[in-house]
PDB file of N, CA and C in Angstrom:
ATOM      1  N   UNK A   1     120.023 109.413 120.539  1.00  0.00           N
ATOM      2  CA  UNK A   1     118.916 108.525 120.834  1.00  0.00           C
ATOM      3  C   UNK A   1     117.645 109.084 120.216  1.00  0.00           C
ATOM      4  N   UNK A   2     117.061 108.203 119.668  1.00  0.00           N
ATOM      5  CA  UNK A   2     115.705 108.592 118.858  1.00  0.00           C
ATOM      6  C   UNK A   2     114.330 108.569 120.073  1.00  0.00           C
ATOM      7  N   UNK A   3     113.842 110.060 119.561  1.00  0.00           N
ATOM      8  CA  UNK A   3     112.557 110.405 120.733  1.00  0.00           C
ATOM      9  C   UNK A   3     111.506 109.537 120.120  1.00  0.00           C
ATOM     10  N   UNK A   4     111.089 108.917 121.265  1.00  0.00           N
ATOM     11  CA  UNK A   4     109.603 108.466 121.451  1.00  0.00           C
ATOM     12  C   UNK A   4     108.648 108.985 120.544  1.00  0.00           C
ATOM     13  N   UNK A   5     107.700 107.926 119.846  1.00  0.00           N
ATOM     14  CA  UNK A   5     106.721 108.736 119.143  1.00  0.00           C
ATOM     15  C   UNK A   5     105.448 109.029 120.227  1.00  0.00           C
ATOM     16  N   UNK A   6     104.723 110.335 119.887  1.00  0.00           N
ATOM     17  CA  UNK A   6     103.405 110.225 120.682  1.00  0.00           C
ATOM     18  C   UNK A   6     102.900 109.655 120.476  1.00  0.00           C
ATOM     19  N   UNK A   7     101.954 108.692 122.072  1.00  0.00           N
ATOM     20  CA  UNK A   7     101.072 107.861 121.852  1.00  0.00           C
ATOM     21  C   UNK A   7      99.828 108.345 121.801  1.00  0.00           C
ATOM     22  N   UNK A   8      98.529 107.951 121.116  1.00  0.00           N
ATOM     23  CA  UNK A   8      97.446 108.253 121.616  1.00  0.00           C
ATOM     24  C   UNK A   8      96.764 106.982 122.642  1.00  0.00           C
ATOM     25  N   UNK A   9      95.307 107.716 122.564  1.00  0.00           N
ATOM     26  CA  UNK A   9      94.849 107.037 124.473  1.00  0.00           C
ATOM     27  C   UNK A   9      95.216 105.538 123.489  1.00  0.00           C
ATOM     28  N   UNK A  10      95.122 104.825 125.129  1.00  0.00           N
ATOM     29  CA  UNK A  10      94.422 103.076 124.158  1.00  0.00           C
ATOM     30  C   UNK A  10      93.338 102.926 123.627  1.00  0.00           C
ATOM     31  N   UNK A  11      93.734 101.948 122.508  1.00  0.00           N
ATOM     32  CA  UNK A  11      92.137 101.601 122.014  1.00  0.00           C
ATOM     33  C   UNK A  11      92.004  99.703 122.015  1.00  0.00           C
ATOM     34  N   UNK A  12      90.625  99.757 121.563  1.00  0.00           N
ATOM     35  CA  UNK A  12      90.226  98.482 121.685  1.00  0.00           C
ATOM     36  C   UNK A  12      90.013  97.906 120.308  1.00  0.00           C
ATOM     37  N   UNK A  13      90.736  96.753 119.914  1.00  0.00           N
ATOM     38  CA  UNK A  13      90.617  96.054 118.620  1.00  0.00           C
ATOM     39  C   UNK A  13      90.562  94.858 119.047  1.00  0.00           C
ATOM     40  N   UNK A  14      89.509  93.775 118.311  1.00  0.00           N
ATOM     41  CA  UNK A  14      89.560  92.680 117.951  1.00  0.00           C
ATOM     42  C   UNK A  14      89.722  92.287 116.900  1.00  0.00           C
ATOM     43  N   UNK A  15      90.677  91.144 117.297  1.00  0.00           N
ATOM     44  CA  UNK A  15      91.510  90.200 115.838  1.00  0.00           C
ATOM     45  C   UNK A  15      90.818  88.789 116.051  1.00  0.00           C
ATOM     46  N   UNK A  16      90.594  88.338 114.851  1.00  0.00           N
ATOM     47  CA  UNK A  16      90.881  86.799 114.402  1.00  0.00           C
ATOM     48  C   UNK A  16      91.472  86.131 115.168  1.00  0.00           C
ATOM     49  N   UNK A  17      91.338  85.391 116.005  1.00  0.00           N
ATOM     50  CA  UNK A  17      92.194  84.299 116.620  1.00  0.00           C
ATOM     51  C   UNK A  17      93.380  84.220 115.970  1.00  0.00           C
ATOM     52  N   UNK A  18      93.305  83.298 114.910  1.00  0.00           N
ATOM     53  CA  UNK A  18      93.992  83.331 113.882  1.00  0.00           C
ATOM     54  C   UNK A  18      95.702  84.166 113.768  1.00  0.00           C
ATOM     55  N   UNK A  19      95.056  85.186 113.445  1.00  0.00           N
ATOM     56  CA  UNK A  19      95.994  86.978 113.756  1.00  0.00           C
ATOM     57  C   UNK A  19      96.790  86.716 114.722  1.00  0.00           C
ATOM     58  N   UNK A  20      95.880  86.906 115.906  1.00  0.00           N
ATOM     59  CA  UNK A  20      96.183  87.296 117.128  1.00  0.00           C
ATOM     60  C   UNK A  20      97.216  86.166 117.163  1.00  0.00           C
ATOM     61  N   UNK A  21      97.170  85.016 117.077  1.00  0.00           N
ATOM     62  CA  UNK A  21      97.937  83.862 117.551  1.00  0.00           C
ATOM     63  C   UNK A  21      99.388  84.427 116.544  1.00  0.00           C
ATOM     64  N   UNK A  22      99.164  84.985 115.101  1.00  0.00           N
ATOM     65  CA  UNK A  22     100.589  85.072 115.028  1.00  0.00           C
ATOM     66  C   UNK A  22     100.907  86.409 115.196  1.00  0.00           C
ATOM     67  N   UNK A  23     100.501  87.018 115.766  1.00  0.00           N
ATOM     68  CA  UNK A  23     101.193  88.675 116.305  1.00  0.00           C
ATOM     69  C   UNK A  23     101.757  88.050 117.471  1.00  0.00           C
ATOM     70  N   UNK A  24     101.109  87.764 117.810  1.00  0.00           N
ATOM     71  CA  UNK A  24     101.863  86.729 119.423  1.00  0.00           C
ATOM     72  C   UNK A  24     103.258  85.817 119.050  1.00  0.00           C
ATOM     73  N   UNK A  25     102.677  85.124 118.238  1.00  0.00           N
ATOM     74  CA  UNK A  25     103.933  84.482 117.870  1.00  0.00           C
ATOM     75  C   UNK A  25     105.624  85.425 117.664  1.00  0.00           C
ATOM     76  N   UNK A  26     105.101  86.391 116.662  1.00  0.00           N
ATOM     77  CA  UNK A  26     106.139  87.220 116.300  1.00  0.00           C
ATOM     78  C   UNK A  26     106.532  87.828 117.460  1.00  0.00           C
ATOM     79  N   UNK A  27     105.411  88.531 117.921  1.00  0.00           N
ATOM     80  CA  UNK A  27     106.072  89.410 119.381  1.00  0.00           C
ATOM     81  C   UNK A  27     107.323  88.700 120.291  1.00  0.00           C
ATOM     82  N   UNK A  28     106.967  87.223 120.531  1.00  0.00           N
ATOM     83  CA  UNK A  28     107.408  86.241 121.029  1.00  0.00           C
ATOM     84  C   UNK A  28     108.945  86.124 120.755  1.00  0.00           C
ATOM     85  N   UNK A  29     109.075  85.678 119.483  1.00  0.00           N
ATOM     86  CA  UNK A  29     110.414  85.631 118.425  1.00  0.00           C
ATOM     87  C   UNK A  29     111.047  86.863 118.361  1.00  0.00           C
ATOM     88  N   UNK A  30     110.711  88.012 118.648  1.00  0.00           N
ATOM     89  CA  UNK A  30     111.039  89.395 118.128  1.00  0.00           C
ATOM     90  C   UNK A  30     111.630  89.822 119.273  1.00  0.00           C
ATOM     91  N   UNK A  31     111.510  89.264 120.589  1.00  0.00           N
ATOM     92  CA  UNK A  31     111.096  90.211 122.127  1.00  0.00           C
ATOM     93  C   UNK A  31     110.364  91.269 122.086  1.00  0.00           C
ATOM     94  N   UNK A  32     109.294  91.762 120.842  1.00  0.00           N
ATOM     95  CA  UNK A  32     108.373  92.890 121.197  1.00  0.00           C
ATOM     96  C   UNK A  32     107.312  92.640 121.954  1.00  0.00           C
ATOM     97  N   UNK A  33     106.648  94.117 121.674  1.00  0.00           N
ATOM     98  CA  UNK A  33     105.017  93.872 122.571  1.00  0.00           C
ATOM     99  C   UNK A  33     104.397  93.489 121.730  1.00  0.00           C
ATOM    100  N   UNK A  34     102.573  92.712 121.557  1.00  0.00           N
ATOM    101  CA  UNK A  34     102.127  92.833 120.643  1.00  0.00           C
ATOM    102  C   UNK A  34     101.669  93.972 119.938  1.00  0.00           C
ATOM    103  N   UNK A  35     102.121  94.914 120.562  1.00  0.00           N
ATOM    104  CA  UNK A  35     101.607  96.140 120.279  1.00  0.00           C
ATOM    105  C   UNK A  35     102.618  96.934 118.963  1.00  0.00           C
ATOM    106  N   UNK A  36     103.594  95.862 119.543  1.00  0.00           N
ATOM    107  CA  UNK A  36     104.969  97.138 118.340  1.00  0.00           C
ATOM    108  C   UNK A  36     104.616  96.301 117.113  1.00  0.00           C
ATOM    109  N   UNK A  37     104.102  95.122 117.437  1.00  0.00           N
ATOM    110  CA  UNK A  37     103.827  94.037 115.797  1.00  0.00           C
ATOM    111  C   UNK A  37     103.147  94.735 115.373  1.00  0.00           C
ATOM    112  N   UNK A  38     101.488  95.050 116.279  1.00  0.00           N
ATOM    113  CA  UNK A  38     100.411  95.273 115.204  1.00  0.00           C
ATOM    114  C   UNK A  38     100.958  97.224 114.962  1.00  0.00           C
ATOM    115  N   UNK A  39     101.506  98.223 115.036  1.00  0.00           N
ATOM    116  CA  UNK A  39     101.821  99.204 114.737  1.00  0.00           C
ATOM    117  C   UNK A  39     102.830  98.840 113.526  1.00  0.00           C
ATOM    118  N   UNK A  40     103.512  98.175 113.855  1.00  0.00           N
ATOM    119  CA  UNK A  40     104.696  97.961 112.529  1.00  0.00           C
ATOM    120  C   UNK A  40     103.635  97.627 111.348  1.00  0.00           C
ATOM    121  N   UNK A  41     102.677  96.481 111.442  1.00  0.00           N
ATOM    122  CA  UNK A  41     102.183  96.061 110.268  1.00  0.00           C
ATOM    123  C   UNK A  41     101.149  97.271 109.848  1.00  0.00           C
ATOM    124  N   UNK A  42     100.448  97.470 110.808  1.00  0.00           N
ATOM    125  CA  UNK A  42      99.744  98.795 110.150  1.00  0.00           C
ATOM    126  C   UNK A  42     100.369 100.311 109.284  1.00  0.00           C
ATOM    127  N   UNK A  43     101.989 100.358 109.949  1.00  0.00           N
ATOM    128  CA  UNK A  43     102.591 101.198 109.040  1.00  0.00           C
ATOM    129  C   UNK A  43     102.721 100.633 108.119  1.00  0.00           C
ATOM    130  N   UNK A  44     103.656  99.465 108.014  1.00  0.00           N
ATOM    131  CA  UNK A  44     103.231  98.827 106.617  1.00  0.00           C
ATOM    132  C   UNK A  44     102.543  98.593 105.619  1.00  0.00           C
ATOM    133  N   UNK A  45     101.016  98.611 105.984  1.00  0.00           N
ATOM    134  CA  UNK A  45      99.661  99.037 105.123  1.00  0.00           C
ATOM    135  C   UNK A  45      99.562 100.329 104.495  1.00  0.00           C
ATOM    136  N   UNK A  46     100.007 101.199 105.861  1.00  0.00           N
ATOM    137  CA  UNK A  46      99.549 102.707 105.485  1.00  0.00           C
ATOM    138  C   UNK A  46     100.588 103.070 103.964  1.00  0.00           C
ATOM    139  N   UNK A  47     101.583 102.484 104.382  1.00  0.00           N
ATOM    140  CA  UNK A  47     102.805 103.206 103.423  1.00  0.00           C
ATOM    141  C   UNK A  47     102.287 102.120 101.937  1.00  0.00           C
ATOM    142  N   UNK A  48     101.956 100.988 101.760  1.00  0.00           N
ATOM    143  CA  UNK A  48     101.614 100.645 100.966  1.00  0.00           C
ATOM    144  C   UNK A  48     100.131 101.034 100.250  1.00  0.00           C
ATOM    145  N   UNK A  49      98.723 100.027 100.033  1.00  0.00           N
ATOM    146  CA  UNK A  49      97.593 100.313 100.233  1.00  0.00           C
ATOM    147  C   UNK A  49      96.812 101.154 100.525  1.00  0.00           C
ATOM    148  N   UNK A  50      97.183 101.451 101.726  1.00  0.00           N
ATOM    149  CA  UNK A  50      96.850 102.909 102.639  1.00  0.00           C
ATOM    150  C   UNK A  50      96.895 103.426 101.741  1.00  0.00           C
ATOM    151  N   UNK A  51      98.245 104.051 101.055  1.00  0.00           N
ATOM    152  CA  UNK A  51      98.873 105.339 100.378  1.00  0.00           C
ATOM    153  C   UNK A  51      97.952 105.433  99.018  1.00  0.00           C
ATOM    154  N   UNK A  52      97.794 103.961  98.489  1.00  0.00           N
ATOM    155  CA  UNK A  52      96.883 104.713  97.335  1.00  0.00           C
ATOM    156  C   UNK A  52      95.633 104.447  97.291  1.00  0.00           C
ATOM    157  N   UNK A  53      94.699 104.349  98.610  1.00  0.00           N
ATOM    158  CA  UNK A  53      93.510 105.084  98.595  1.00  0.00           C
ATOM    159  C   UNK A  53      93.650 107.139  99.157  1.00  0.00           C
ATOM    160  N   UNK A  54      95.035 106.961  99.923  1.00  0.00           N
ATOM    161  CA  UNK A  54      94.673 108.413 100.599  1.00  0.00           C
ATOM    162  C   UNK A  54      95.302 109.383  98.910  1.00  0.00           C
ATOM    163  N   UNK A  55      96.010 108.759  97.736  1.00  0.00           N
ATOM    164  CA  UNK A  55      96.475 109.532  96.925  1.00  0.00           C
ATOM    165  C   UNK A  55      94.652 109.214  95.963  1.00  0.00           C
ATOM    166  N   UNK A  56      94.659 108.147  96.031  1.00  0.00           N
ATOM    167  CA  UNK A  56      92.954 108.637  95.057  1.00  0.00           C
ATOM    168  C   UNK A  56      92.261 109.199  95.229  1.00  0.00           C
ATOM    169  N   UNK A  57      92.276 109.451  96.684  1.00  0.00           N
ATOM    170  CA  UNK A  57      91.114 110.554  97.568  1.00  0.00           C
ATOM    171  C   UNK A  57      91.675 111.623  97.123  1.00  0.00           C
ATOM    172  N   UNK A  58      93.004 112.120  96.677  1.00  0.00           N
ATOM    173  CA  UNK A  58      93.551 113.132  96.746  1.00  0.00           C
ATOM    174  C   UNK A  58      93.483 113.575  95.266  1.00  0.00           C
ATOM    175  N   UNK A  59      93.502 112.489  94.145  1.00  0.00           N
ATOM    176  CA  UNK A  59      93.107 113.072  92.792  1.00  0.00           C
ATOM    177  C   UNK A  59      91.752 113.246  92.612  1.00  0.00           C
ATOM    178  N   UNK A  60      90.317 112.753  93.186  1.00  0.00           N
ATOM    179  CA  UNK A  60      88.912 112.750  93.345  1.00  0.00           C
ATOM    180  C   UNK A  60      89.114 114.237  93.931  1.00  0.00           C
ATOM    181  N   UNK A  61      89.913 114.965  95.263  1.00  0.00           N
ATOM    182  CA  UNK A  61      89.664 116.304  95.171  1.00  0.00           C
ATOM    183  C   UNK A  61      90.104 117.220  94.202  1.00  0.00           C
ATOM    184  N   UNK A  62      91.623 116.695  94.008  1.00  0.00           N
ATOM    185  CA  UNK A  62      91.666 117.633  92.739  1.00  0.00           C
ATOM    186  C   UNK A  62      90.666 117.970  91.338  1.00  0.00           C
ATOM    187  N   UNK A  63      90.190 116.944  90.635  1.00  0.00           N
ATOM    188  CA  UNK A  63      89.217 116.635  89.962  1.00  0.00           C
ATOM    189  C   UNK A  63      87.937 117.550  90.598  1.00  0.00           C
ATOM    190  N   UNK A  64      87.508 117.402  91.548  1.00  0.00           N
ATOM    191  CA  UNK A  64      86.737 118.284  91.956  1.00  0.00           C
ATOM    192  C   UNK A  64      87.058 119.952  92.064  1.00  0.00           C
ATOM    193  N   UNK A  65      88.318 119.811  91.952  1.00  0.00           N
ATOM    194  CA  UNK A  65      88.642 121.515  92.081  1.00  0.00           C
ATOM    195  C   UNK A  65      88.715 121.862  90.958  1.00  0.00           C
ATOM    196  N   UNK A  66      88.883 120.901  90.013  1.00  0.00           N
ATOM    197  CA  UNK A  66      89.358 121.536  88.347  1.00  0.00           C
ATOM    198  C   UNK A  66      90.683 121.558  88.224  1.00  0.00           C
ATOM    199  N   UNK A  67      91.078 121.034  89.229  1.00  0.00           N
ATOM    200  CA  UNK A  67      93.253 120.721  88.447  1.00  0.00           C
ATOM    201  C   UNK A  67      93.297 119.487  88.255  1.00  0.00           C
ATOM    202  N   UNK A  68      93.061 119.391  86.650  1.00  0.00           N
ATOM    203  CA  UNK A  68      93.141 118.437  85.958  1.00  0.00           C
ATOM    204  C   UNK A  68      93.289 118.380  84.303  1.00  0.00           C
ATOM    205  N   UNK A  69      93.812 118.051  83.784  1.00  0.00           N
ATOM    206  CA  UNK A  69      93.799 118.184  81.917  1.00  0.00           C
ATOM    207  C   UNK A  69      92.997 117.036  81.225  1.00  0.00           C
ATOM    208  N   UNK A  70      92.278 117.060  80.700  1.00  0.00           N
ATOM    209  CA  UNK A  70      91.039 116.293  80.024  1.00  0.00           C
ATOM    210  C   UNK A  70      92.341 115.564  78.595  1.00  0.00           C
ATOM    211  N   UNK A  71      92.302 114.117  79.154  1.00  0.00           N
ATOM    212  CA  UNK A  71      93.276 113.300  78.400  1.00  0.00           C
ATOM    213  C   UNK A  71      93.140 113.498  76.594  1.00  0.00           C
ATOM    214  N   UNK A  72      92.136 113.859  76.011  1.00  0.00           N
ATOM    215  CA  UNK A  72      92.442 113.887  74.626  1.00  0.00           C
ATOM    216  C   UNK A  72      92.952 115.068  74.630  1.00  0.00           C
ATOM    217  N   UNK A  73      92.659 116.035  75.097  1.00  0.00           N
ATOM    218  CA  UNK A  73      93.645 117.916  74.876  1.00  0.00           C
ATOM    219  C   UNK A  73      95.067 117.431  75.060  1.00  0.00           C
ATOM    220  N   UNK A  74      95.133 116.504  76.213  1.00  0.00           N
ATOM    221  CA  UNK A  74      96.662 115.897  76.494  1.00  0.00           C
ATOM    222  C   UNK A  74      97.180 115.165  75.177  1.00  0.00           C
ATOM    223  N   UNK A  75      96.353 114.327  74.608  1.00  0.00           N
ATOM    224  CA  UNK A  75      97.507 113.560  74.036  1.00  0.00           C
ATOM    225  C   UNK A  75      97.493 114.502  72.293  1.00  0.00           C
ATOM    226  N   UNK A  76      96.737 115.082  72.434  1.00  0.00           N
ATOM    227  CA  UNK A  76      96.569 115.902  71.122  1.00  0.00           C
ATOM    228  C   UNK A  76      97.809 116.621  71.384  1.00  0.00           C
ATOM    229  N   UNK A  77      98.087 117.482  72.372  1.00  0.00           N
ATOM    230  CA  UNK A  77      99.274 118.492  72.381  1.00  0.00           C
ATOM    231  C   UNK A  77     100.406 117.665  71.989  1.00  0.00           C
ATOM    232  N   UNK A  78     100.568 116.324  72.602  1.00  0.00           N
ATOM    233  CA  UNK A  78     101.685 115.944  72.639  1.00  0.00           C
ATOM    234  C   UNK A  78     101.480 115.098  71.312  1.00  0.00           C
ATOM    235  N   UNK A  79     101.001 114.345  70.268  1.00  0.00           N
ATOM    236  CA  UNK A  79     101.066 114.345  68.968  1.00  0.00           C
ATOM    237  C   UNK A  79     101.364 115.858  67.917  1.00  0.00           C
ATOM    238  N   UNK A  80     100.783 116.637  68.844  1.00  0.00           N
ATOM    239  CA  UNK A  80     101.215 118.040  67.450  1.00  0.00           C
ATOM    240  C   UNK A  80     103.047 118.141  67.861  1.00  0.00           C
ATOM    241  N   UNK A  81     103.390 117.994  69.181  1.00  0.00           N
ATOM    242  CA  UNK A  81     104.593 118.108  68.947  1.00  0.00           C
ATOM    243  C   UNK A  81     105.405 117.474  69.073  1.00  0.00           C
ATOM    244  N   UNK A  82     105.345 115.653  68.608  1.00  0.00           N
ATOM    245  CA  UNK A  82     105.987 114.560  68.136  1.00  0.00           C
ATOM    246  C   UNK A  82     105.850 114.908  66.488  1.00  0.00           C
ATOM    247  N   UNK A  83     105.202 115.695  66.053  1.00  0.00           N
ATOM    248  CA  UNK A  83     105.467 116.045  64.226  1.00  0.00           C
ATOM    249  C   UNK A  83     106.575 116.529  64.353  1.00  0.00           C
ATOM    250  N   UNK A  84     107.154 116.058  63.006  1.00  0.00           N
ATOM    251  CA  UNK A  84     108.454 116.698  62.797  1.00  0.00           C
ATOM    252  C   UNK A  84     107.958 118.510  61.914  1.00  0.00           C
ATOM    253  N   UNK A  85     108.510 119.347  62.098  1.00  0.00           N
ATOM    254  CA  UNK A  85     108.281 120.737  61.406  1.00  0.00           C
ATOM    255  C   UNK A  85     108.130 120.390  59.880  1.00  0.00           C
ATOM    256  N   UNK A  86     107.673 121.428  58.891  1.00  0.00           N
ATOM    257  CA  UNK A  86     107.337 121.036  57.691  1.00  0.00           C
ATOM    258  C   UNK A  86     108.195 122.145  57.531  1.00  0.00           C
ATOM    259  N   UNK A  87     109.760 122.158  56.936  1.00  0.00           N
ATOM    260  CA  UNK A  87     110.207 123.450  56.566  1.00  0.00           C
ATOM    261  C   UNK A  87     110.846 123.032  55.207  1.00  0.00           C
TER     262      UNK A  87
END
């Protein structure tokens, strides 16, 4: 049997009517809470969208640290060694 994830405290969000009417809906159709809808869809964001602002944030630090190769040194290396040898 799969353990429980930790919850944190509750919080307070307002939705769109709109929303709300179809998280409800689904919950409804699903037998969930509205609560397992709006967590499912928010993982869903995170793993999509989410993921590539938290990976751009993550090349903006690298870039800031200096692990990075300045694209013409890049494509220069890799043209000197797409030449064929001169023998």
């Amino acid at each position: 049997m799969a353990d429980k994830p930790v919850l944190s405290d509750p919080i307070t969000l307002r939705l769109p009517e709109d929303i709300l009417a179809e998280v409800e809906q689904i919950a409804k159709a699903t037998e969930r809470s509205r609560s397992w809808v709006i967590v499912r869809a928010l993982k869903y964001y995170l793993m999509a969208e989410g993921n590539d602002i938290l990976q751009i944030l993550k090349g903006e630090e690298q870039v800031r640290n200096g692990e990075f190769v300045d694209a013409e040194d890049l494509f220069a290396e890799l043209l000197d060694e797409a030449k064929p040898d001169a023998a």
